[in-house]
PDB file of N, CA and C in Angstrom:
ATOM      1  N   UNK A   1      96.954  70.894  13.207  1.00  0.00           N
ATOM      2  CA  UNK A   1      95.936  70.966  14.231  1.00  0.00           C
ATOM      3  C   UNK A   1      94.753  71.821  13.785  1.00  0.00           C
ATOM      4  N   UNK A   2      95.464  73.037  12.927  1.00  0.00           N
ATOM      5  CA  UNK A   2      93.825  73.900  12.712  1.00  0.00           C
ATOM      6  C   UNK A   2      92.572  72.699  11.684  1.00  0.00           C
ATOM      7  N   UNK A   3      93.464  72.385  10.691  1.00  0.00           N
ATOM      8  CA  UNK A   3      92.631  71.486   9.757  1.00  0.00           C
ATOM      9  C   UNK A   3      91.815  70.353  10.369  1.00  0.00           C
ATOM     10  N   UNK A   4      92.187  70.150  11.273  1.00  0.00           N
ATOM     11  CA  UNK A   4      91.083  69.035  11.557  1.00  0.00           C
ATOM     12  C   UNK A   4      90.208  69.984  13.033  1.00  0.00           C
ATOM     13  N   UNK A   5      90.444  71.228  13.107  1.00  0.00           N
ATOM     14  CA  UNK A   5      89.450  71.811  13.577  1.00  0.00           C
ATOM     15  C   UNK A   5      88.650  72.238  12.683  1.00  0.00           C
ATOM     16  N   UNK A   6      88.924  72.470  11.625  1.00  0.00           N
ATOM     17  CA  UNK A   6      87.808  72.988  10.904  1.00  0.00           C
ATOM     18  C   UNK A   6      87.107  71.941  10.107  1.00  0.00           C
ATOM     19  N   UNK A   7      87.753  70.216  10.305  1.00  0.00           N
ATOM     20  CA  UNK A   7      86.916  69.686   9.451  1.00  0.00           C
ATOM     21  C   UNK A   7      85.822  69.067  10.442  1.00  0.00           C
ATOM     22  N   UNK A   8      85.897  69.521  11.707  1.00  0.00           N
ATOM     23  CA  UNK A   8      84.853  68.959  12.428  1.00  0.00           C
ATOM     24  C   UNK A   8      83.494  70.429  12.184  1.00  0.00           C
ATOM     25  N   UNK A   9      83.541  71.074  12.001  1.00  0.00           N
ATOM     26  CA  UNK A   9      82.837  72.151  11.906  1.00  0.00           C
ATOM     27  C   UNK A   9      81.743  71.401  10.916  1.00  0.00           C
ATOM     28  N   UNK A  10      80.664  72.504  10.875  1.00  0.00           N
ATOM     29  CA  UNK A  10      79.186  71.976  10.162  1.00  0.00           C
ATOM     30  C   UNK A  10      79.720  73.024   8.770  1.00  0.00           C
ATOM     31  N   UNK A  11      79.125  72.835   7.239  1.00  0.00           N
ATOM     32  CA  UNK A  11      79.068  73.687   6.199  1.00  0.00           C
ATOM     33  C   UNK A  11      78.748  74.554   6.076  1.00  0.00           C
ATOM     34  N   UNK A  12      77.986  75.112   7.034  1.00  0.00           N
ATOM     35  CA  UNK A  12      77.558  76.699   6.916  1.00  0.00           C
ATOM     36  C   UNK A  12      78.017  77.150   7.554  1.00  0.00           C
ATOM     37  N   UNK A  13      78.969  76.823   8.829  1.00  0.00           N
ATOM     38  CA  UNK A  13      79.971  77.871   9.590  1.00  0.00           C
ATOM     39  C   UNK A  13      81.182  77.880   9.255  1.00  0.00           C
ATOM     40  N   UNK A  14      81.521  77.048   8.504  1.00  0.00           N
ATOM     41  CA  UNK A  14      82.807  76.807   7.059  1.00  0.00           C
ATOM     42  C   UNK A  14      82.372  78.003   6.465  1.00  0.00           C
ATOM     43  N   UNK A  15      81.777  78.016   5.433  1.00  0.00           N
ATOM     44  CA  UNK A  15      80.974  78.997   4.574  1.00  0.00           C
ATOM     45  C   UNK A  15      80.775  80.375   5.146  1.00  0.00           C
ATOM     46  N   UNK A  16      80.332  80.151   6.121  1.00  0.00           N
ATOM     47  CA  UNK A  16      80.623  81.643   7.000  1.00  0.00           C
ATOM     48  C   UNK A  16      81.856  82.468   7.335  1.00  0.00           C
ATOM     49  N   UNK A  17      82.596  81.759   8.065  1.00  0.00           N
ATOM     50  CA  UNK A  17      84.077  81.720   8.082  1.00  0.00           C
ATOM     51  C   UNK A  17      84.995  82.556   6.873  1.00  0.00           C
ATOM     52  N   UNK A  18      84.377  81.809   5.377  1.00  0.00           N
ATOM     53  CA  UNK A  18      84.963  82.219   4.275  1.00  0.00           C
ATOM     54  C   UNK A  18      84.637  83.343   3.957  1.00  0.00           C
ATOM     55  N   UNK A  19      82.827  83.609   4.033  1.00  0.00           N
ATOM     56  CA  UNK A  19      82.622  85.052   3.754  1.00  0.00           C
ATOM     57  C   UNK A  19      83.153  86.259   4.689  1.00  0.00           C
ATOM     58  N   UNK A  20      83.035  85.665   5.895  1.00  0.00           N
ATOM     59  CA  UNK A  20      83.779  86.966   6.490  1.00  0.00           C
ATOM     60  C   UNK A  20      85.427  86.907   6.885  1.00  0.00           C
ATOM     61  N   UNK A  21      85.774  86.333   6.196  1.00  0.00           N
ATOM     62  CA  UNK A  21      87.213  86.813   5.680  1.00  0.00           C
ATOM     63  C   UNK A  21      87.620  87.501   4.742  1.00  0.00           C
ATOM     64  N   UNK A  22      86.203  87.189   3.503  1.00  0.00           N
ATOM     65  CA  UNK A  22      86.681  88.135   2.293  1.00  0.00           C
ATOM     66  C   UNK A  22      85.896  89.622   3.089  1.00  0.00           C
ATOM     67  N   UNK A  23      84.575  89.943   3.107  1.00  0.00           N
ATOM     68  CA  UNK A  23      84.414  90.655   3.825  1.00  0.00           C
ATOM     69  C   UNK A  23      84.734  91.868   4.477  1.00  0.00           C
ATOM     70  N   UNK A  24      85.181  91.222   5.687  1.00  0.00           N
ATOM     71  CA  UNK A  24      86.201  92.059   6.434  1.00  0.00           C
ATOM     72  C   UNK A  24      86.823  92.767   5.866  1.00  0.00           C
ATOM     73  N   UNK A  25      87.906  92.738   5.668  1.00  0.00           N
ATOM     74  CA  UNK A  25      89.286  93.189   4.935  1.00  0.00           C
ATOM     75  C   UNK A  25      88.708  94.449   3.645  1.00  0.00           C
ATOM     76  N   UNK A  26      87.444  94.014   3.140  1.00  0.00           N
ATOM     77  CA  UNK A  26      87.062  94.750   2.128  1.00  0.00           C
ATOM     78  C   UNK A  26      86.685  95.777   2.872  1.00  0.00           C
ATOM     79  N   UNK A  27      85.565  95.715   3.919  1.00  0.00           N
ATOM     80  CA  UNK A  27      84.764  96.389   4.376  1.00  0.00           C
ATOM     81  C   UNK A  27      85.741  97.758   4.713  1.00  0.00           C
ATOM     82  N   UNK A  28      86.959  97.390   5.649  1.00  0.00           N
ATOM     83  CA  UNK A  28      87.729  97.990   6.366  1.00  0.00           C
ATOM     84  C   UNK A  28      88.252  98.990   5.235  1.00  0.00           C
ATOM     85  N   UNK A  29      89.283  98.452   3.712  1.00  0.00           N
ATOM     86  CA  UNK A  29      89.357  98.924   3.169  1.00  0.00           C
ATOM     87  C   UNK A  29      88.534 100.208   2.416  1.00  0.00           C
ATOM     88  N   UNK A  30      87.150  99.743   2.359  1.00  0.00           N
ATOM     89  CA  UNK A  30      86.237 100.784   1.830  1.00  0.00           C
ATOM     90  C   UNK A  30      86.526 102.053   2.678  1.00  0.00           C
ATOM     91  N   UNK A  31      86.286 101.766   4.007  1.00  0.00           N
ATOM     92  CA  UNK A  31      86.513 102.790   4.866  1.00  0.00           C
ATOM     93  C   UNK A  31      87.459 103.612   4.684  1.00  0.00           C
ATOM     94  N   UNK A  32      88.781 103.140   4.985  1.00  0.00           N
ATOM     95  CA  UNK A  32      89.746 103.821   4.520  1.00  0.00           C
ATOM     96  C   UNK A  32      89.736 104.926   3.492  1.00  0.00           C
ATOM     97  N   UNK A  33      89.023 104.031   2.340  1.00  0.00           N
ATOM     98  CA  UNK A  33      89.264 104.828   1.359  1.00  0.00           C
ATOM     99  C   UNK A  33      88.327 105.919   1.201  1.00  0.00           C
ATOM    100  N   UNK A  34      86.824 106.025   1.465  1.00  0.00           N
ATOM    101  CA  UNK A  34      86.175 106.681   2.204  1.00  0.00           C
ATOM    102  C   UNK A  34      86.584 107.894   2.754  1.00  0.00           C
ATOM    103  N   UNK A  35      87.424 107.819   4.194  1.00  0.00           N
ATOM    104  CA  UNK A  35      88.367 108.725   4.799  1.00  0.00           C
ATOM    105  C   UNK A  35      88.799 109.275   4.168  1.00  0.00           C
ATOM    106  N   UNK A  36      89.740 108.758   3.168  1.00  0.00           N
ATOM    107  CA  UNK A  36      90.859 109.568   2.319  1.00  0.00           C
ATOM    108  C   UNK A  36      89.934 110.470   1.378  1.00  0.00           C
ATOM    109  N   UNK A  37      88.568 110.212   0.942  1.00  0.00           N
ATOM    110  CA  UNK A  37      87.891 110.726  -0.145  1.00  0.00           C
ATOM    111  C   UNK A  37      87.646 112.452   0.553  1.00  0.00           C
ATOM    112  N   UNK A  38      87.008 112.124   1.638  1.00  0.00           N
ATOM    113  CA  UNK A  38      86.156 113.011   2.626  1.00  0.00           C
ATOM    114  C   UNK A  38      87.621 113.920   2.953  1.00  0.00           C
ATOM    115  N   UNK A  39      88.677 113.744   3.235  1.00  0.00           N
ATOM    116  CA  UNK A  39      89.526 114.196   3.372  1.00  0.00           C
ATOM    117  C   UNK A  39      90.715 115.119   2.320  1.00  0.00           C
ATOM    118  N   UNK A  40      90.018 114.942   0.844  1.00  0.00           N
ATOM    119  CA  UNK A  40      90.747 115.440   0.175  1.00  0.00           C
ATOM    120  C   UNK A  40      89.630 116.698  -0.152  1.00  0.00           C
ATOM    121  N   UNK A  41      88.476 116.506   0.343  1.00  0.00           N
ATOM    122  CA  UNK A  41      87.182 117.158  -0.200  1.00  0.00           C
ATOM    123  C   UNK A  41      87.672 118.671   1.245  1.00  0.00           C
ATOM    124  N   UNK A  42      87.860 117.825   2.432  1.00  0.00           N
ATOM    125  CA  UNK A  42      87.987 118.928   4.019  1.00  0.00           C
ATOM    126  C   UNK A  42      88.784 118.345   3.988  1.00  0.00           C
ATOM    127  N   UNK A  43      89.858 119.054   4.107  1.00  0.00           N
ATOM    128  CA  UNK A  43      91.254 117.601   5.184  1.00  0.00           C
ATOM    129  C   UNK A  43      91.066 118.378   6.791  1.00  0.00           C
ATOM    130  N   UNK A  44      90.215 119.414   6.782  1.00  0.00           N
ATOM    131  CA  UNK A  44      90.268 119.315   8.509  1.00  0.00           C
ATOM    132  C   UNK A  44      89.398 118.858   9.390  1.00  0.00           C
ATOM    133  N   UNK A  45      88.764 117.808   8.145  1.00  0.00           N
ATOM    134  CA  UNK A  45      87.679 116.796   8.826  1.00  0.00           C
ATOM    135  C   UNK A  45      88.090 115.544   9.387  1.00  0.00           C
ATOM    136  N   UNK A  46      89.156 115.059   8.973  1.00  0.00           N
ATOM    137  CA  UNK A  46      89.973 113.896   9.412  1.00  0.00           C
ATOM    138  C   UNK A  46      90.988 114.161   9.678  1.00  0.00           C
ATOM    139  N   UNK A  47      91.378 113.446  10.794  1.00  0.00           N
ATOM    140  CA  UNK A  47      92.912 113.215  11.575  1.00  0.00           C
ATOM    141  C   UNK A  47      93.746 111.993  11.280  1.00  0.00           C
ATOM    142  N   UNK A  48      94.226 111.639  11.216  1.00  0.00           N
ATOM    143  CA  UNK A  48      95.499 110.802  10.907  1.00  0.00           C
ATOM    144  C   UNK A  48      95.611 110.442  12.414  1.00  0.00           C
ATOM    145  N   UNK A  49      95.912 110.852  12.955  1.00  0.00           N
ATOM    146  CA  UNK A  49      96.838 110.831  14.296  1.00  0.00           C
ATOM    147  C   UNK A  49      96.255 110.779  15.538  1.00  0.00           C
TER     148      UNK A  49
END
């Protein structure tokens, strides 16, 4: 059922779709790691919890 939802879709919201899947996941990751950077520099700048 998803596949023939997405083959009705136009090519640039396909294409879109793809970039923000890779994207995402990166973006989020950066962050993370970010946190952890800033946190080894102060760790009583970030919380965990």
């Amino acid at each position: 059922m998803q596949a023939t939802i997405f083959a009705s879709l136009d090519p640039t919201i396909k294409s879109f779709i793809g970039v923000v899947s890779i994207l995402g996941p990166l973006s989020i990751l950066g962050v993370v790691l970010l946190l952890k950077k800033i946190e080894k520099q102060n760790p009583e700048r970030i919380r965990w919890r």
